[in-house]
Protein backbone atom coordinates (compact mmCIF):
# COMPACT_ATOMS: atom_id res chain seq x y z
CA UNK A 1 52.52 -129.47 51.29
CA UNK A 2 54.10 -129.23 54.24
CA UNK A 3 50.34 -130.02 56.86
CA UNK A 4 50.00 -133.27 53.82
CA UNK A 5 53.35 -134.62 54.67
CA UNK A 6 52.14 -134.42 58.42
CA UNK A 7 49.04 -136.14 58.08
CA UNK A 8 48.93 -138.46 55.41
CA UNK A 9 51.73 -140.92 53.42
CA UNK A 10 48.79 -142.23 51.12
CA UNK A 11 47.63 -138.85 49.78
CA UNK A 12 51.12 -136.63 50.03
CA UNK A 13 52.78 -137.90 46.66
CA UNK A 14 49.62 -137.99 44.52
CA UNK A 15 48.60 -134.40 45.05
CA UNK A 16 52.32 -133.35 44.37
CA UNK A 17 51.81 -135.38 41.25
CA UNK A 18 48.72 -133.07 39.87
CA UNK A 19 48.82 -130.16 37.86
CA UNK A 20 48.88 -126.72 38.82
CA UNK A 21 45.21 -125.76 39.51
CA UNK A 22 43.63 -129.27 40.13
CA UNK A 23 46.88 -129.32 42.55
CA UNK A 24 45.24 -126.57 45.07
CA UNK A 25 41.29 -128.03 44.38
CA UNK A 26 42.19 -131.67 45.48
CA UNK A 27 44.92 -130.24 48.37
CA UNK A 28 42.29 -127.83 49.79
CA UNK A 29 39.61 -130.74 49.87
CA UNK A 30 42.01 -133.18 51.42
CA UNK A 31 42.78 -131.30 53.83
CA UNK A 32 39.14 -129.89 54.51
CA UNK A 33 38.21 -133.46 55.53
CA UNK A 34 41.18 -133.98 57.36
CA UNK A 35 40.29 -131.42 59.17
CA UNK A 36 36.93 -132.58 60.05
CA UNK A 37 37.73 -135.91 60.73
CA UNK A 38 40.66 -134.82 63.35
CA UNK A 39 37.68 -133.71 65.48
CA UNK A 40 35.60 -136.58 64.91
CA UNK A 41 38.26 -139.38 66.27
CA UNK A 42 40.20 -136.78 68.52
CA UNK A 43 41.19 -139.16 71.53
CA UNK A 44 40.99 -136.22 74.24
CA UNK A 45 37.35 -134.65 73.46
CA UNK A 46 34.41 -135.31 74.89
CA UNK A 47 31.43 -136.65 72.42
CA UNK A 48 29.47 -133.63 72.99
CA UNK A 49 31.89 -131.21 72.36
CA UNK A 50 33.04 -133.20 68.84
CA UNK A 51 28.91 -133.28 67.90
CA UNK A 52 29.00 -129.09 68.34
CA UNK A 53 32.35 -128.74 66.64
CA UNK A 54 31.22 -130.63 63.71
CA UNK A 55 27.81 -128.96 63.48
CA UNK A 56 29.38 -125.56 64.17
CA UNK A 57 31.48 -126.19 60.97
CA UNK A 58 29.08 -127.55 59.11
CA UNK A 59 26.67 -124.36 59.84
CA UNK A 60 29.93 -122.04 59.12
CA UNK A 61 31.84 -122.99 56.03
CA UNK A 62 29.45 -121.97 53.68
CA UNK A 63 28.64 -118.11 54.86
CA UNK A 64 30.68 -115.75 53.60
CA UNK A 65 32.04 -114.43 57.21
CA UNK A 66 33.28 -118.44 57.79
CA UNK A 67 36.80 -117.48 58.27
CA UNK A 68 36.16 -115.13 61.56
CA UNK A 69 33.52 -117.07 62.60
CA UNK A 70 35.41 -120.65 62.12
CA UNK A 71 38.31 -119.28 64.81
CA UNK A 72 35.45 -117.88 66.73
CA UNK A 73 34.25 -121.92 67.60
CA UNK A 74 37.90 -123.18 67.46
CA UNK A 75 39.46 -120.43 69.95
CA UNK A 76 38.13 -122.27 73.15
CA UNK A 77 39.88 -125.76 71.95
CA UNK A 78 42.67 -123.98 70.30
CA UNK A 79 45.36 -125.73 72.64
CA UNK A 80 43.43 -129.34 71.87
CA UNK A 81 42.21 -129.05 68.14
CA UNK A 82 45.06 -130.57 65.55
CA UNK A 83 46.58 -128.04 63.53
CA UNK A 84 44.95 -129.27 60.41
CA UNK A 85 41.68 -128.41 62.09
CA UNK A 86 42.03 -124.97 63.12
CA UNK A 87 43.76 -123.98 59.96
CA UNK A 88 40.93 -124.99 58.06
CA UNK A 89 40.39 -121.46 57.25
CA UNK A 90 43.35 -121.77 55.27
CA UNK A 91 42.50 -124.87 53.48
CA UNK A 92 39.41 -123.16 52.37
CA UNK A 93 41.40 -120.37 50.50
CA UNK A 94 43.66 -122.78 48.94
CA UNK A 95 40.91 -123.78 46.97
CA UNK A 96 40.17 -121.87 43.35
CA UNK A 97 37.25 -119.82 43.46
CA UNK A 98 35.25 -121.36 40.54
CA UNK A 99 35.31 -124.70 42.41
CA UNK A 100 35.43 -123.76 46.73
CA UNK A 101 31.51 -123.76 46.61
CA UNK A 102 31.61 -127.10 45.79
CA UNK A 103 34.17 -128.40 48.22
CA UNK A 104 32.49 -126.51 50.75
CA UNK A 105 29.07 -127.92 50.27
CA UNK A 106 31.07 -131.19 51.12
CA UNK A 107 32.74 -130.41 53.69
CA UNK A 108 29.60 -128.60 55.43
CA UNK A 109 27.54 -132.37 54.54
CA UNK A 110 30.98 -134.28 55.85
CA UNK A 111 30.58 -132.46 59.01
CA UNK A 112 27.16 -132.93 59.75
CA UNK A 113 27.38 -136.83 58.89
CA UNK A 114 30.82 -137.41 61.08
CA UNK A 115 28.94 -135.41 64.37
CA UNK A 116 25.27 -138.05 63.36
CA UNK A 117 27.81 -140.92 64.01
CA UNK A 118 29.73 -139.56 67.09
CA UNK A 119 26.15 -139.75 68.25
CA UNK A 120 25.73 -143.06 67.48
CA UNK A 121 29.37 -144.22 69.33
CA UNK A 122 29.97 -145.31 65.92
CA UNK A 123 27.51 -148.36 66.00
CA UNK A 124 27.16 -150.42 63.29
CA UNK A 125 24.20 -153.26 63.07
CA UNK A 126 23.80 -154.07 59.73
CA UNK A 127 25.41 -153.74 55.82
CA UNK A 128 23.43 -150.64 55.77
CA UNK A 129 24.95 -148.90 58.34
CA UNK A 130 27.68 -149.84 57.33
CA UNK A 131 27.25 -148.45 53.50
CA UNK A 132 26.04 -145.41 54.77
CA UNK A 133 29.02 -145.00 57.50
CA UNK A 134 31.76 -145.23 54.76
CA UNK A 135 30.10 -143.38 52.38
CA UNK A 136 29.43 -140.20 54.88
CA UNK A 137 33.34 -140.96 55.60
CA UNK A 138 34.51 -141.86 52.25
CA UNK A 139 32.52 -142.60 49.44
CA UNK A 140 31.19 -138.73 48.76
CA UNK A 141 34.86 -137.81 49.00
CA UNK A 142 34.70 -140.04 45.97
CA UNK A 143 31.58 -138.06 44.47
CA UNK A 144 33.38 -135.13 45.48
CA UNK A 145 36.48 -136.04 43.05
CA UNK A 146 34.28 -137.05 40.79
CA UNK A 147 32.93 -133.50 40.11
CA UNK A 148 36.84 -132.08 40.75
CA UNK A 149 37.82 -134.15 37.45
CA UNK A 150 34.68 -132.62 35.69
CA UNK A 151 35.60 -129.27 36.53
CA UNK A 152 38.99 -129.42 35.77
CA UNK A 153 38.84 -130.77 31.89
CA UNK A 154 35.62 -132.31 31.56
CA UNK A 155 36.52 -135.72 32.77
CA UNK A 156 33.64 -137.74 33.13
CA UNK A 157 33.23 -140.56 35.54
CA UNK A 158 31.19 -143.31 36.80
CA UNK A 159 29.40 -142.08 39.86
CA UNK A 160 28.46 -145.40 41.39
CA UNK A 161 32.29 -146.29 41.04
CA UNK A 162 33.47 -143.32 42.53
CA UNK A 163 31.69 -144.18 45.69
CA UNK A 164 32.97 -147.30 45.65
CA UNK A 165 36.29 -145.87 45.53
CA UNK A 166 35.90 -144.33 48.48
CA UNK A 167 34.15 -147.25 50.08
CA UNK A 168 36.67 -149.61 49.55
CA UNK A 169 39.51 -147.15 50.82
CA UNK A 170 37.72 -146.80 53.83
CA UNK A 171 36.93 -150.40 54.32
CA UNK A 172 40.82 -151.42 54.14
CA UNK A 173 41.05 -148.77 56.80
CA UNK A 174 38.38 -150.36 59.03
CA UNK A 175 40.30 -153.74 58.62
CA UNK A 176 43.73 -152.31 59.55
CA UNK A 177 42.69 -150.47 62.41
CA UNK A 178 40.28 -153.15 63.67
CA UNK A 179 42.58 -153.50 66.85
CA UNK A 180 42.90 -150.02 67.59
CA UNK A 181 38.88 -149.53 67.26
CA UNK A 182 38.13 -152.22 69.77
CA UNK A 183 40.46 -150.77 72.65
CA UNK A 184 38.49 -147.14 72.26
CA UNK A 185 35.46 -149.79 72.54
CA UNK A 186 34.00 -149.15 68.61
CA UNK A 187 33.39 -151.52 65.68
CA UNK A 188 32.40 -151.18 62.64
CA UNK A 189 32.19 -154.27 62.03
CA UNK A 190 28.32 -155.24 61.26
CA UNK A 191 26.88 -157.73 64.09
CA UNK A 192 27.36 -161.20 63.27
CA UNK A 193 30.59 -160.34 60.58
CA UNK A 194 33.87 -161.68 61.10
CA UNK A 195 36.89 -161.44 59.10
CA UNK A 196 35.40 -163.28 55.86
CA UNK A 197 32.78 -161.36 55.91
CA UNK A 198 34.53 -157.96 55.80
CA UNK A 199 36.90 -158.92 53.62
CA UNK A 200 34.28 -159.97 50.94
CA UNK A 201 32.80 -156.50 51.35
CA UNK A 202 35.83 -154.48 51.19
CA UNK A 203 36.93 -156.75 47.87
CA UNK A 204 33.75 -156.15 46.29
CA UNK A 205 33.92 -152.27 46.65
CA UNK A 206 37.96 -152.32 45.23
CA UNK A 207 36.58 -154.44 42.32
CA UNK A 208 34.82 -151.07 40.94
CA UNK A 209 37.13 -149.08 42.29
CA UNK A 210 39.82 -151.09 39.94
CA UNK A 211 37.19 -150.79 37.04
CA UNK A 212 36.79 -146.59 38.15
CA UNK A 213 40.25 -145.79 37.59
CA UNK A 214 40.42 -148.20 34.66
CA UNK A 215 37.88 -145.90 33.07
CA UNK A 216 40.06 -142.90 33.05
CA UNK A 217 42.40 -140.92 30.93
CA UNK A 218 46.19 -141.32 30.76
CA UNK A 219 46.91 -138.33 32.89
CA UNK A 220 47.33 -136.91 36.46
CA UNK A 221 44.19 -138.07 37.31
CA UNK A 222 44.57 -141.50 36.26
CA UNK A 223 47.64 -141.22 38.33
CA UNK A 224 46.23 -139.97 41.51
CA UNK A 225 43.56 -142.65 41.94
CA UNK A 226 46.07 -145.49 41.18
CA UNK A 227 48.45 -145.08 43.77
CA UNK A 228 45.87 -144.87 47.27
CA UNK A 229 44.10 -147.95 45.76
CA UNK A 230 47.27 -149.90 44.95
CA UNK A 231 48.05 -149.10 48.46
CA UNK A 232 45.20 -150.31 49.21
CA UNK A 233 45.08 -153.38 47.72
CA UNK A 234 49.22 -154.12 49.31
CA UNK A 235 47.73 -153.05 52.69
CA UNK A 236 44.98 -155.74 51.98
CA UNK A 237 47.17 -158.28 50.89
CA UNK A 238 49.60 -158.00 53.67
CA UNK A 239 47.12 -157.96 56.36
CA UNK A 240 45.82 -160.97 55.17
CA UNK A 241 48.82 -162.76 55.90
CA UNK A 242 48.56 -160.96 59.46
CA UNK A 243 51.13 -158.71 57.96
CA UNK A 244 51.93 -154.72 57.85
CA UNK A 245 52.40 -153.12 54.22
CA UNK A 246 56.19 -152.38 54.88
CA UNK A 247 57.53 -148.67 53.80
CA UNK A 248 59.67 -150.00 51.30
CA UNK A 249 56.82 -152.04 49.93
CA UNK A 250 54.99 -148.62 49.89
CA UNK A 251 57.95 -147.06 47.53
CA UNK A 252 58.06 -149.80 45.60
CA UNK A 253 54.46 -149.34 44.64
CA UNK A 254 54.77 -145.87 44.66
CA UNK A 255 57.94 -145.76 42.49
CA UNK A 256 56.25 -148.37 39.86
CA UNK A 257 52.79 -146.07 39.63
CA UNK A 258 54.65 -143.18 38.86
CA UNK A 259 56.28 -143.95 35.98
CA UNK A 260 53.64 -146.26 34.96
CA UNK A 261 53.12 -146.84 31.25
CA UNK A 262 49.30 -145.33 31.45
CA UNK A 263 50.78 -141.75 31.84
């Protein structure tokens, strides 16, 4: 609990909000990606070095020996590498057995996507590249809790909406850190889009991801998925007014999701 205060607001409360068991499965996945993506947009290493990181994880998580051999490839970095990412040994046994072969399969298919598009700088042409950037980022973390609600009490969901879930989460991101992006010389915006263009795309992916969640159980589950996207949706809504989603706008939202009436 204490590594999710440090790296995310958005995710922290919701996974305190989950039951014991589905608790440590959706904790040890978070912070498996986490992990990954601190090495994919880590300011102070050098593309090459990210690409055989990434690969070296993605080669390692799923042998039985990962632990040893995951702080063999971290040890030379150790002083550079986030926390998160060199801990992710840890992470890994968080997760309950019956399930880890699952989050590892993701986070060994994460890891090999993230170190394609260091590659690439990150260039984005077209929608497609887009779609497929935010899903390798975002939308099979979607798939990924998807198959986390299935194991836990046989909650089924829409597939096609959980990618869209994570699509649209991403895309707010891309919008809110367009400024950032541009200064480390990245965009992923697609050539010829402006503003309009990405907002229409990011609205059309939170329009499933509103019908996703509105397809599940009262329950923790409902409840985790309702708080990221109604921060997404405030973070949308503010930046459109060229406005920052304030922290006490955050625990308003926060505070009025968790003792919503669907619980």
């Amino acid at each position: 609990m204490d590594m999710l205060a440090s790296t995310s607001r958005t995710f922290l409360i919701p996974i305190k909000g989950l039951v014991q068991g589905l608790q440590e499965a959706v904790a040890s996945a978070y912070l498996c990606m986490r992990a990954i993506d601190e090495v994919e947009d880590h300011p102070d290493l050098a593309p090459n070095v990210k690409m055989s990181l990434l690969t070296g994880i993605s080669g390692i998580v799923e042998q039985p020996s990962r632990n040893v051999a995951l702080q063999s490839l971290f040890e030379p970095y150790r002083d550079t590498l986030h926390e998160v990412t060199y801990r992710l040994g840890d992470w890994i046994d968080l997760c309950p057995a019956a399930i880890t072969d699952r989050v590892l399969h993701s986070t060994a298919q994460m890891a090999e996507q993230m170190a394609e598009w260091v590659g690439r700088n990150w260039q984005i042409k077209t929608e497609e590249d887009l779609d497929y950037y935010t899903y390798c980022v975002a939308g099979a973390v979607g798939e990924l809790l998807t198959d986390l609600w299935k194991w836990y009490d046989g909650t089924e969901t829409d597939r096609e909406k959980a990618v869209a879930f994570g699509r649209g989460l991403q895309a707010v991101n891309i919008i809110l850190n367009r400024k950032e992006d541009k200064k480390r010389g990245v965009s992923f915006f697609p050539d010829g889009w402006g503003m309009e263009e990405m907002l229409s795309y990011t609205r059309k992916n939170l329009k499933q991801a509103d019908a996703y969640i509105a397809d599940l159980p009262a329950g923790p589950i409902y409840r985790f998925c309702s708080i990221p996207l109604a921060l997404a949706h405030g973070s949308l809504k503010a930046a459109t007014a060229g406005e920052k989603l304030r922290r006490s706008d955050v625990m308003d939202i926060v505070s009025r999701l968790t003792g919503y009436s669907k619980s």
